[in-house]
Protein backbone atom coordinates (compact mmCIF):
# COMPACT_ATOMS: atom_id res chain seq x y z
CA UNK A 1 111.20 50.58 72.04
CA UNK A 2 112.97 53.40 71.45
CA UNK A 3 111.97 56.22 68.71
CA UNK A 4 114.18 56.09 65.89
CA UNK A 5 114.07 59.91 65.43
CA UNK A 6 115.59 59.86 69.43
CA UNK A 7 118.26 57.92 68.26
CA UNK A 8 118.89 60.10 64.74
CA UNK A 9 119.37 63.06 66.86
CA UNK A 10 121.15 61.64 70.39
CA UNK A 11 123.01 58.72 68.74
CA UNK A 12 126.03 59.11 70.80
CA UNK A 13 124.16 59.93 73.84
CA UNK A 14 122.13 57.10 73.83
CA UNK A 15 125.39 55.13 72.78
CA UNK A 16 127.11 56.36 75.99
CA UNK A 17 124.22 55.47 78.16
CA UNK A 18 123.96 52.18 77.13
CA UNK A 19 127.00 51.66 78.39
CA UNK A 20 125.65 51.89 81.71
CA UNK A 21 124.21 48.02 80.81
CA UNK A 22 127.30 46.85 80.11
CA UNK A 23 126.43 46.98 76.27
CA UNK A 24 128.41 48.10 73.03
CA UNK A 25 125.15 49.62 71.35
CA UNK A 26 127.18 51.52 68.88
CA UNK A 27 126.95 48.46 65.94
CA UNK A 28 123.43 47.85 66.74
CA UNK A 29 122.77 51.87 66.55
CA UNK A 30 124.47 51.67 63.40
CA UNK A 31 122.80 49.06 61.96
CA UNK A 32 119.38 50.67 62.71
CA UNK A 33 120.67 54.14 61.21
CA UNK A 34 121.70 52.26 58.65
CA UNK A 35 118.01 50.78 58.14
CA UNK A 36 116.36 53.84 58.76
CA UNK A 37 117.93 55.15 56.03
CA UNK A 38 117.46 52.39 53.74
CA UNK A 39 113.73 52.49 54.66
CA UNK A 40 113.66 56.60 53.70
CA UNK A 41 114.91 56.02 50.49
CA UNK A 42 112.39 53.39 49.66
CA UNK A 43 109.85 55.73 51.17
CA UNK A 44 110.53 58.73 48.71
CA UNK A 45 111.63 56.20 45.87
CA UNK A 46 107.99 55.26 46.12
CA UNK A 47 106.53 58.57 46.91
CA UNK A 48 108.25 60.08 43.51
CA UNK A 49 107.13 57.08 41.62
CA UNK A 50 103.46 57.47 42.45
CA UNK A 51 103.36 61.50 41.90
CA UNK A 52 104.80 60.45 38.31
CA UNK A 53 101.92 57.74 38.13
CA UNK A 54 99.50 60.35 39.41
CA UNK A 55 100.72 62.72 36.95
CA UNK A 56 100.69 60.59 33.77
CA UNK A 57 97.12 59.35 34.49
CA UNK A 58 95.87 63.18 34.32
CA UNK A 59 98.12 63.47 31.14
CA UNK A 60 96.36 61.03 29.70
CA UNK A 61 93.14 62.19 30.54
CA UNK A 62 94.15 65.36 28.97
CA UNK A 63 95.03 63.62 25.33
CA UNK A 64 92.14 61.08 25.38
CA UNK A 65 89.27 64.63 25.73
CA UNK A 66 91.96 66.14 22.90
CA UNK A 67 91.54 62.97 20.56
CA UNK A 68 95.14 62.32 20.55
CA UNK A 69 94.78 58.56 21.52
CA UNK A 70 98.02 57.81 20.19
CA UNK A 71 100.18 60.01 22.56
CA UNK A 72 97.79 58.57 25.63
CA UNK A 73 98.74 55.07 24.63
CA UNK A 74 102.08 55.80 24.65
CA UNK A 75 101.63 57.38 28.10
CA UNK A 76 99.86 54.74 29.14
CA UNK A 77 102.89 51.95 28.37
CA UNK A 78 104.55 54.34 31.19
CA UNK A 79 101.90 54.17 33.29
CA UNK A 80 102.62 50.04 33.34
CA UNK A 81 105.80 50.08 33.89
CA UNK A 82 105.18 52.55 36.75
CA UNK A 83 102.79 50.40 38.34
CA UNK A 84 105.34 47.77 38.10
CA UNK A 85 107.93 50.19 39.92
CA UNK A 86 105.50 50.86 42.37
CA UNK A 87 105.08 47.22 43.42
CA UNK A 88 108.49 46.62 43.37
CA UNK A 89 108.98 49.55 45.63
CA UNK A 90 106.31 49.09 47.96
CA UNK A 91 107.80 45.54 48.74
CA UNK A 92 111.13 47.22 48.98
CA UNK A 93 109.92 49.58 51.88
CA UNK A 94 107.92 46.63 53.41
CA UNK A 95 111.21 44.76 53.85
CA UNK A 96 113.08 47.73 54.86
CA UNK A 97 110.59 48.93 57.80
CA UNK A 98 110.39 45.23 59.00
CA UNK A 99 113.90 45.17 59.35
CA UNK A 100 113.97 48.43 60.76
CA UNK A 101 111.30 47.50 63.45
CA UNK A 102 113.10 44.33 64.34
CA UNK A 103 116.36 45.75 65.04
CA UNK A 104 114.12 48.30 67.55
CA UNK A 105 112.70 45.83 69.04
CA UNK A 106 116.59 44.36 70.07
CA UNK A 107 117.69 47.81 71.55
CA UNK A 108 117.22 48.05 75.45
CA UNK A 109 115.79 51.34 77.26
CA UNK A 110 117.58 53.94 78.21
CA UNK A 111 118.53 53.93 82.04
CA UNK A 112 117.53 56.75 83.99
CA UNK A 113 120.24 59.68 84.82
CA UNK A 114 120.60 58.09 88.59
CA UNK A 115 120.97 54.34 87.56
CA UNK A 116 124.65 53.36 88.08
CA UNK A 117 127.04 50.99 85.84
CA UNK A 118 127.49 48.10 87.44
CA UNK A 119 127.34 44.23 86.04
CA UNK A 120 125.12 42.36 88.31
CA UNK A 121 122.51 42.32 91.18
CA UNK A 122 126.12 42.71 93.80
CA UNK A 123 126.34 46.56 92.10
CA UNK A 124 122.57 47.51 93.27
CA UNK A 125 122.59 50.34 95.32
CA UNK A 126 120.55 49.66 98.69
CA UNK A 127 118.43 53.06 99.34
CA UNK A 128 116.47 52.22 102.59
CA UNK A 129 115.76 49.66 105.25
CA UNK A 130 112.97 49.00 107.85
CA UNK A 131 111.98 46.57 109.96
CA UNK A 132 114.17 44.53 112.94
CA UNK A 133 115.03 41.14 111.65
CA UNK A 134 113.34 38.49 114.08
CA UNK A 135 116.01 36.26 115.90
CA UNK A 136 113.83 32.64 115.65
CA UNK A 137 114.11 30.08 118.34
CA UNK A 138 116.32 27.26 118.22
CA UNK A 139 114.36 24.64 115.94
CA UNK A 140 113.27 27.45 113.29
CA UNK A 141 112.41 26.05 110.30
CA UNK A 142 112.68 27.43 106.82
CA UNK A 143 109.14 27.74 104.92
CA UNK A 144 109.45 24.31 102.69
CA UNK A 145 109.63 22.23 106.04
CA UNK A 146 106.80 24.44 108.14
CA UNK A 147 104.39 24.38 105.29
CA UNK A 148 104.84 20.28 105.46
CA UNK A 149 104.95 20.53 109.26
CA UNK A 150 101.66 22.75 109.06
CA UNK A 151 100.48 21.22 106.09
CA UNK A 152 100.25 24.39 104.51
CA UNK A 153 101.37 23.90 100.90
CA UNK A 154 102.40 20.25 99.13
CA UNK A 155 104.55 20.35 96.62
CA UNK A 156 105.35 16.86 95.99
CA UNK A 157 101.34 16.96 94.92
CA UNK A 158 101.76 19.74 92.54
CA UNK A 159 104.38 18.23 90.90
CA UNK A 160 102.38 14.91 90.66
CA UNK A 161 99.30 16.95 89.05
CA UNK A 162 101.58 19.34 86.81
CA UNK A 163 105.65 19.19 87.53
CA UNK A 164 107.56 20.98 89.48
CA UNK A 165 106.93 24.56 90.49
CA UNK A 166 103.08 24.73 90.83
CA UNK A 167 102.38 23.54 94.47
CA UNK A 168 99.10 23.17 96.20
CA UNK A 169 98.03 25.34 98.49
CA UNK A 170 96.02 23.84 101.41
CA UNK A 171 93.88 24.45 104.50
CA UNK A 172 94.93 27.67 106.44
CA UNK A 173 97.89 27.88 103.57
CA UNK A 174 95.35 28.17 101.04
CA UNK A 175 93.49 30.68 103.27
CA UNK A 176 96.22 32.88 104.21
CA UNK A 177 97.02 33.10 100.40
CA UNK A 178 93.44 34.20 99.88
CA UNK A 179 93.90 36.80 102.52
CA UNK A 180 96.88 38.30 100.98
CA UNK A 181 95.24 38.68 97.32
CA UNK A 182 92.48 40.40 99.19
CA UNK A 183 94.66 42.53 101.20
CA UNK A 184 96.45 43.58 98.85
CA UNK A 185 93.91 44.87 96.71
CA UNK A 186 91.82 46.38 99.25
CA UNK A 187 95.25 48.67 99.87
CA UNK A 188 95.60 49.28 95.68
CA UNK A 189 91.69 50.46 95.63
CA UNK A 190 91.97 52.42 98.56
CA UNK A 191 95.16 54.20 97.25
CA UNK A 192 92.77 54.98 93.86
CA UNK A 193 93.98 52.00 91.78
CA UNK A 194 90.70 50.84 89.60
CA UNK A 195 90.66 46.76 89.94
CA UNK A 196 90.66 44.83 87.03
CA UNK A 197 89.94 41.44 86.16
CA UNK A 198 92.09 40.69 82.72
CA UNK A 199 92.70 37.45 80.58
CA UNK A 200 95.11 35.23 81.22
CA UNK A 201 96.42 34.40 77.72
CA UNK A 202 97.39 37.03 75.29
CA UNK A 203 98.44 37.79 71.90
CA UNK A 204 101.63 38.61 70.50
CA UNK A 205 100.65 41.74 69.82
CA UNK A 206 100.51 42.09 73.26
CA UNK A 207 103.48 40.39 74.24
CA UNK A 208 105.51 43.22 72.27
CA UNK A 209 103.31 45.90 73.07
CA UNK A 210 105.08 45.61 76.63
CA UNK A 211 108.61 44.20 75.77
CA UNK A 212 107.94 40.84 76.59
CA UNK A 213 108.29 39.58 73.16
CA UNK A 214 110.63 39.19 71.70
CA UNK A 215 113.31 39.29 74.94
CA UNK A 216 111.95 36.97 77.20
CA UNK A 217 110.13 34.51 74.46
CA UNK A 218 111.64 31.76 75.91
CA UNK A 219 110.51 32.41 79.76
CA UNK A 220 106.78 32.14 78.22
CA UNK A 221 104.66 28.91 78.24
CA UNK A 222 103.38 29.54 74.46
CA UNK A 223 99.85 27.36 73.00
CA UNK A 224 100.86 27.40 69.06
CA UNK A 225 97.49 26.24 67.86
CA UNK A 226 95.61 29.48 69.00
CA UNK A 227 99.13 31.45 69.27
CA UNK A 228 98.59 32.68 72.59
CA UNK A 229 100.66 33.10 75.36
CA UNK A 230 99.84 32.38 79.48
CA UNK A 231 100.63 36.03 81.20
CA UNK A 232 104.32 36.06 83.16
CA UNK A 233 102.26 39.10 85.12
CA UNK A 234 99.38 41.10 84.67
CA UNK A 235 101.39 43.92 83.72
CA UNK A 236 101.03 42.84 79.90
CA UNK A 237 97.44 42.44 79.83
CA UNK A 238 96.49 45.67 81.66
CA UNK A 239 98.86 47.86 80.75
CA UNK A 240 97.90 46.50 76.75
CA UNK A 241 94.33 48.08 77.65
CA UNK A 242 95.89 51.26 75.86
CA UNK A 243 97.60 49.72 73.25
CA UNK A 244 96.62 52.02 69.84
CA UNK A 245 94.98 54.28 72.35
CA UNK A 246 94.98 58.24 72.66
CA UNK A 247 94.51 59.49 75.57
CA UNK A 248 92.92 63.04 76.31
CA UNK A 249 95.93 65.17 78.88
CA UNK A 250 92.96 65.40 81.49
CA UNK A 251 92.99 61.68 81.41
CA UNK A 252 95.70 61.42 83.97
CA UNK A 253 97.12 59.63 85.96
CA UNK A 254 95.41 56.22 85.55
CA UNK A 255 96.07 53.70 87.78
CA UNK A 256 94.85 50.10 87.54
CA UNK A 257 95.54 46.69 89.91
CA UNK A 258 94.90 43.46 89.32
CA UNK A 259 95.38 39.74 90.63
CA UNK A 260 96.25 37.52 88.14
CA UNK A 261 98.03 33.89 88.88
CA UNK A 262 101.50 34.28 86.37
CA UNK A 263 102.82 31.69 84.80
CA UNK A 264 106.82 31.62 84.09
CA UNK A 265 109.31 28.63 83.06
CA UNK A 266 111.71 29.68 84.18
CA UNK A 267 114.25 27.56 82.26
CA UNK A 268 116.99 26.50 83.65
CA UNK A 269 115.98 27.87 87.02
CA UNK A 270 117.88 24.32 89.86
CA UNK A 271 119.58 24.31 93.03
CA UNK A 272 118.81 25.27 96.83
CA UNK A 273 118.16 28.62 96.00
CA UNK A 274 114.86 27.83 93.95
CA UNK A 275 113.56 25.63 96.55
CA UNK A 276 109.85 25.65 98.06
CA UNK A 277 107.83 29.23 96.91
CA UNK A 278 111.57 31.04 96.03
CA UNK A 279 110.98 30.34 92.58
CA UNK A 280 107.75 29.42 90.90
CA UNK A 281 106.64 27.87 87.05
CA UNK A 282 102.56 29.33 88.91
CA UNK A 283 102.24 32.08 90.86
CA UNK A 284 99.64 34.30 92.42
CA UNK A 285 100.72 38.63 92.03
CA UNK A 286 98.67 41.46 92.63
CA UNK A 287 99.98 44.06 90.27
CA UNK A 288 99.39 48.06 90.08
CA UNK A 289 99.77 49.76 87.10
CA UNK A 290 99.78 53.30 85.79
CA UNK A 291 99.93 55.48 82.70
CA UNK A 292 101.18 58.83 83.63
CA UNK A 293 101.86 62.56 81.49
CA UNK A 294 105.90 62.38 81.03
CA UNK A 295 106.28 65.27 83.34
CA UNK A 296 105.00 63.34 86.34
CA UNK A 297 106.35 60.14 85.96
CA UNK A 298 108.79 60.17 88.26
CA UNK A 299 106.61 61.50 90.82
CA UNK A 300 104.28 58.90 89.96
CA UNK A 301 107.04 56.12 90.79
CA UNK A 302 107.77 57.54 94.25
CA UNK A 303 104.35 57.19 95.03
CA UNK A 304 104.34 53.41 94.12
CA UNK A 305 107.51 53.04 95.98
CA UNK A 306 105.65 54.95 98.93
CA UNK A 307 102.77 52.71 98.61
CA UNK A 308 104.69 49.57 98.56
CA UNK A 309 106.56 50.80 101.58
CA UNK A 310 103.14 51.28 103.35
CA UNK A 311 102.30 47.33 102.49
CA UNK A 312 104.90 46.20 103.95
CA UNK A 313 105.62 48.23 107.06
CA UNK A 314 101.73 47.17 107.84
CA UNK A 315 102.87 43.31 107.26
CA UNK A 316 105.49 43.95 109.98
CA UNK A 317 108.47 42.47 108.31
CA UNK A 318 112.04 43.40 107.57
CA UNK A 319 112.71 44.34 103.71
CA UNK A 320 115.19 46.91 102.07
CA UNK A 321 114.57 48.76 98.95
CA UNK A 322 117.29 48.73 96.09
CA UNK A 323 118.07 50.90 92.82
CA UNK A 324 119.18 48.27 90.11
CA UNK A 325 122.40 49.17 89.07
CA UNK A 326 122.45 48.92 84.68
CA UNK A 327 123.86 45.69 85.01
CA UNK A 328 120.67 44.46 86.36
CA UNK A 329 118.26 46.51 84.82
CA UNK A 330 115.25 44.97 83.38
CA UNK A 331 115.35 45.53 79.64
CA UNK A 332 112.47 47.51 79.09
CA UNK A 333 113.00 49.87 82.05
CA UNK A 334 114.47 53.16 82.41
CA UNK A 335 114.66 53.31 86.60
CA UNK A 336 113.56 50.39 88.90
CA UNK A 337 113.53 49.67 92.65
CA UNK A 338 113.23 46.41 93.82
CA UNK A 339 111.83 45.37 96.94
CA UNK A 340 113.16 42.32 99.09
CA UNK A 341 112.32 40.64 102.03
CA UNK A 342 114.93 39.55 104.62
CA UNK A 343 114.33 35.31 105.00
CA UNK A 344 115.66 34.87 108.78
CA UNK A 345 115.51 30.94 108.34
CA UNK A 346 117.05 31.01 104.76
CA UNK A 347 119.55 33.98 106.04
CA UNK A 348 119.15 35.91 102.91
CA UNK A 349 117.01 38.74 100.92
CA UNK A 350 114.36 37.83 98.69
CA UNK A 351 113.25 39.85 95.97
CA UNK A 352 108.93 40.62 96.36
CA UNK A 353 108.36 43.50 94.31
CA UNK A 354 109.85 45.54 91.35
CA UNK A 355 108.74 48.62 90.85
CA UNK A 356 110.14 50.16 87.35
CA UNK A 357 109.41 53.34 84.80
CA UNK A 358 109.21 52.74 81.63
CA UNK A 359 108.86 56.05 80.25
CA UNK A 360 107.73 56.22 76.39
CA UNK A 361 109.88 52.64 75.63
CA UNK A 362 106.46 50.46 76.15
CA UNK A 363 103.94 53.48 74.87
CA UNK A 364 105.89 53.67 71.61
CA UNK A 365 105.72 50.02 71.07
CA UNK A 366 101.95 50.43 72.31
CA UNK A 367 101.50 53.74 70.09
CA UNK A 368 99.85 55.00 73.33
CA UNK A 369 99.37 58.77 72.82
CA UNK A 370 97.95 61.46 74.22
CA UNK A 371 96.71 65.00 73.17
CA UNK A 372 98.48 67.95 74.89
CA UNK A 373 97.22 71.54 75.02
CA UNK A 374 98.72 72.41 71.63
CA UNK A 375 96.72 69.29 70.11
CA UNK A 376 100.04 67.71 69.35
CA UNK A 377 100.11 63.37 69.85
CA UNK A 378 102.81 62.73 72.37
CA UNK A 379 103.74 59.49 73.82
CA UNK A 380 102.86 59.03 77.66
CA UNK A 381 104.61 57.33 80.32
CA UNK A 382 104.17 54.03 82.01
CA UNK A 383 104.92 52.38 85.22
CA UNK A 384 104.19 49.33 86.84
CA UNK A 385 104.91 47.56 89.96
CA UNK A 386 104.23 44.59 92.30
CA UNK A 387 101.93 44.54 95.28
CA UNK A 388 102.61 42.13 96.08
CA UNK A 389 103.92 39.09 94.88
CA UNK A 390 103.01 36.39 97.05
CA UNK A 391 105.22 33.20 97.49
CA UNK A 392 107.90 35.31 98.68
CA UNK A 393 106.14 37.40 100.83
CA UNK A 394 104.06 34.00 102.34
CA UNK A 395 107.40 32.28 102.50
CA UNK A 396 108.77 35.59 104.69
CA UNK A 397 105.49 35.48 106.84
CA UNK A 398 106.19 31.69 107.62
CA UNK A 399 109.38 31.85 108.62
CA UNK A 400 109.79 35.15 110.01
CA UNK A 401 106.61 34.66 112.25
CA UNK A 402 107.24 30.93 113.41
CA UNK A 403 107.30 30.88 117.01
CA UNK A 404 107.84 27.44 119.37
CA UNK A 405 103.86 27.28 119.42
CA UNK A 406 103.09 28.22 115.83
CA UNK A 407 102.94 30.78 113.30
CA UNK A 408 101.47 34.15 114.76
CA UNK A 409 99.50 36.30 111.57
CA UNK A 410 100.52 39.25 111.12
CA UNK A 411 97.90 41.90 112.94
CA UNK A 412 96.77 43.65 109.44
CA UNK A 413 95.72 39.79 108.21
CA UNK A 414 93.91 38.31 110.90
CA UNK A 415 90.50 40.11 109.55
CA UNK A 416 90.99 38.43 106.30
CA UNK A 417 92.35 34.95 107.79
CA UNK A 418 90.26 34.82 110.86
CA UNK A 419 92.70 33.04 112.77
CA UNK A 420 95.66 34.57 114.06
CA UNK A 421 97.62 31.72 114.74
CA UNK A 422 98.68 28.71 112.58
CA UNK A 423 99.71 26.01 115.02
């Protein structure tokens, strides 16, 4: 969320920015000035009104000890109708900063000064490439029909225990999906993430203490009766560990991973392109995390970028990185790179990771502080990215490994699999 006194003083700035999304933010920035003021004027309506009220009662104190009892009843018919005023007021300025908060909560982030315009993932700017794309022999098989083949994964079972989109992972599939998790987080902890185990369910508190309420209500599964919601990642539990927190400066960085299974519906979500692990209502993601001082941010998000780049150049397979364009920019995110994974049987790139900066627009909405030298509360950064998520990057091991007698682990996995060969 962005602060409101941000947008007071760079309204047209921000305005102009926006743009960069593809969105007119100049009514909605005008409606929320608008607001702001509204609320104000409530808030020093009511602040006059109670220094009045404040005032009278001390009058009347005054004439009771001087035995005028007449005057302090008089007084005291003020004092009433103040009180009245005061209610009156105080719902007034309720109204007004719900309103205001709402129409917040509807205004994107900021991109970043090196995100370009563009309108959709086409307009992403690819910044790097590693990895030679394998050429497969002549009966390669994309990862649906090897995980039947191998009997790696049924998904005609998942969908007869829970619907389409949460498959069953079996035998060496459910093994080398355990080796991953571990994998991965062995690489977080080593590279001083912190593992944490979090819930799976949380508030809604939560849920707009990272921005995923109320944009992307509708992609969570939602349990009414103990309104709670099942995590899309474990970036809303975690990085909610500092919601209404305030952090000491010497506190930093702070970096946290965790495996979580997420759970998205993906509505509307058909066709080819969503077939076998591409898209998923269950899925398993190891996530990293951080809270960072504003000043290092950015160097902060190279450093997950690095790190993700390590992952993968260990897992031997061909990805790219990409800077989203503001056409594709996640709504609460001010810079991200995405990660994907070239599918040689699919011929096309998958997306595997996202790694974004959020800078104050979740810490506001958090009111996740910190004290700087001066003892003044400033808002800190936070990032967060994936590493990994793993249908993807299982569906890329699959098919970009298949060989004529099997599937051949990659080298940095067969400790964790013990078997280097799926055949």
């Amino acid at each position: 969320m962005l602060q409101i006194q941000a947008i007071r003083n760079n309204q047209a700035a921000i305005i102009s920015a926006l743009k960069k999304r593809h969105i007119d933010a100049a009514p909605i920035v005008a409606e929320i000035l608008e607001a702001d003021q509204k609320r104000r004027s409530s808030q020093t309506a009511l602040d006059e009104n109670l220094a009045k009220a404040n005032s009278i009662a001390k009058e009347i104190g005054s004439l009771f000890k001087s035995g005028k009892a007449a005057e302090a009843q008089d007084l005291k018919e003020q004092s009433a109708q103040l009180k009245a005023q005061s209610k009156s007021l105080q719902e007034s300025l309720q109204a007004a900063t719900e309103s205001l908060q709402e129409l917040l909560y509807s205004l994107p982030n900021v991109p970043h000064e090196s995100v370009v315009s563009g309108t959709s993932e086409a307009d992403n700017e690819e910044i790097f490439k590693a990895g030679d794309i394998p050429v497969l022999h002549e009966n390669a098989l994309p990862h649906w029909e090897l995980a039947k083949k191998y009997d790696l994964i049924d998904f005609e079972l998942g969908v007869k225990i829970a619907g389409a989109g949460f498959p069953v992972y079996k035998g060496k599939g459910a093994k080398l999906q355990r080796a991953l998790i571990a994998y991965f987080l062995d690489k977080n902890t080593e590279a001083g993430y912190t593992e944490i185990q979090p819930p799976l369910v949380v508030n809604e508190a939560s849920g707009y203490g990272t921005g995923q309420l109320p944009d992307k209500e509708g992609q969570m599964y939602y349990m009414p009766e103990d309104q709670l919601y099942l995590i899309p990642t474990a970036e809303v539990p975690v990085t909610n560990i500092f919601r209404d927190v305030v952090l000491a400066e010497t506190d930093f960085p702070i970096k946290y991973t965790a495996y979580t299974p997420c759970f998205r519906r993906e509505a509307g979500s058909y066709g080819a392109h969503v077939r076998g692990l591409n898209r998923l209502h269950q899925f398993d993601k190891v996530e990293i995390v951080q809270v960072s001082h504003p000043d290092e941010s950015y160097t902060a998000l190279d450093g997950m970028v690095s790190h993700v780049k390590d992952i993968l150049n260990e897992l031997e397979l061909p990805y790219r990185i990409l800077r989203l364009c503001g056409g594709d920019l996640g709504f609460t995110s001010a810079l991200t790179f995405d990660f994907e994974l070239f599918s040689t049987a699919q011929d096309r790139w998958l997306e595997i990771s996202s790694v974004s900066n959020f800078e104050t627009f979740q810490a506001n909405r958090l009111k996740l502080r910190f004290k700087d030298q001066d003892g003044k509360s400033v808002l800190a950064h936070t990032l967060n990215g994936s590493a990994l998520a793993l249908p993807r990057v299982l569906a890329g091991i699959l098919e970009n490994c298949q060989t004529p007698e099997g599937i051949k682990i990659p080298k940095v996995l067969q400790p964790y699999t013990g078997f280097d060969l799926i055949s």
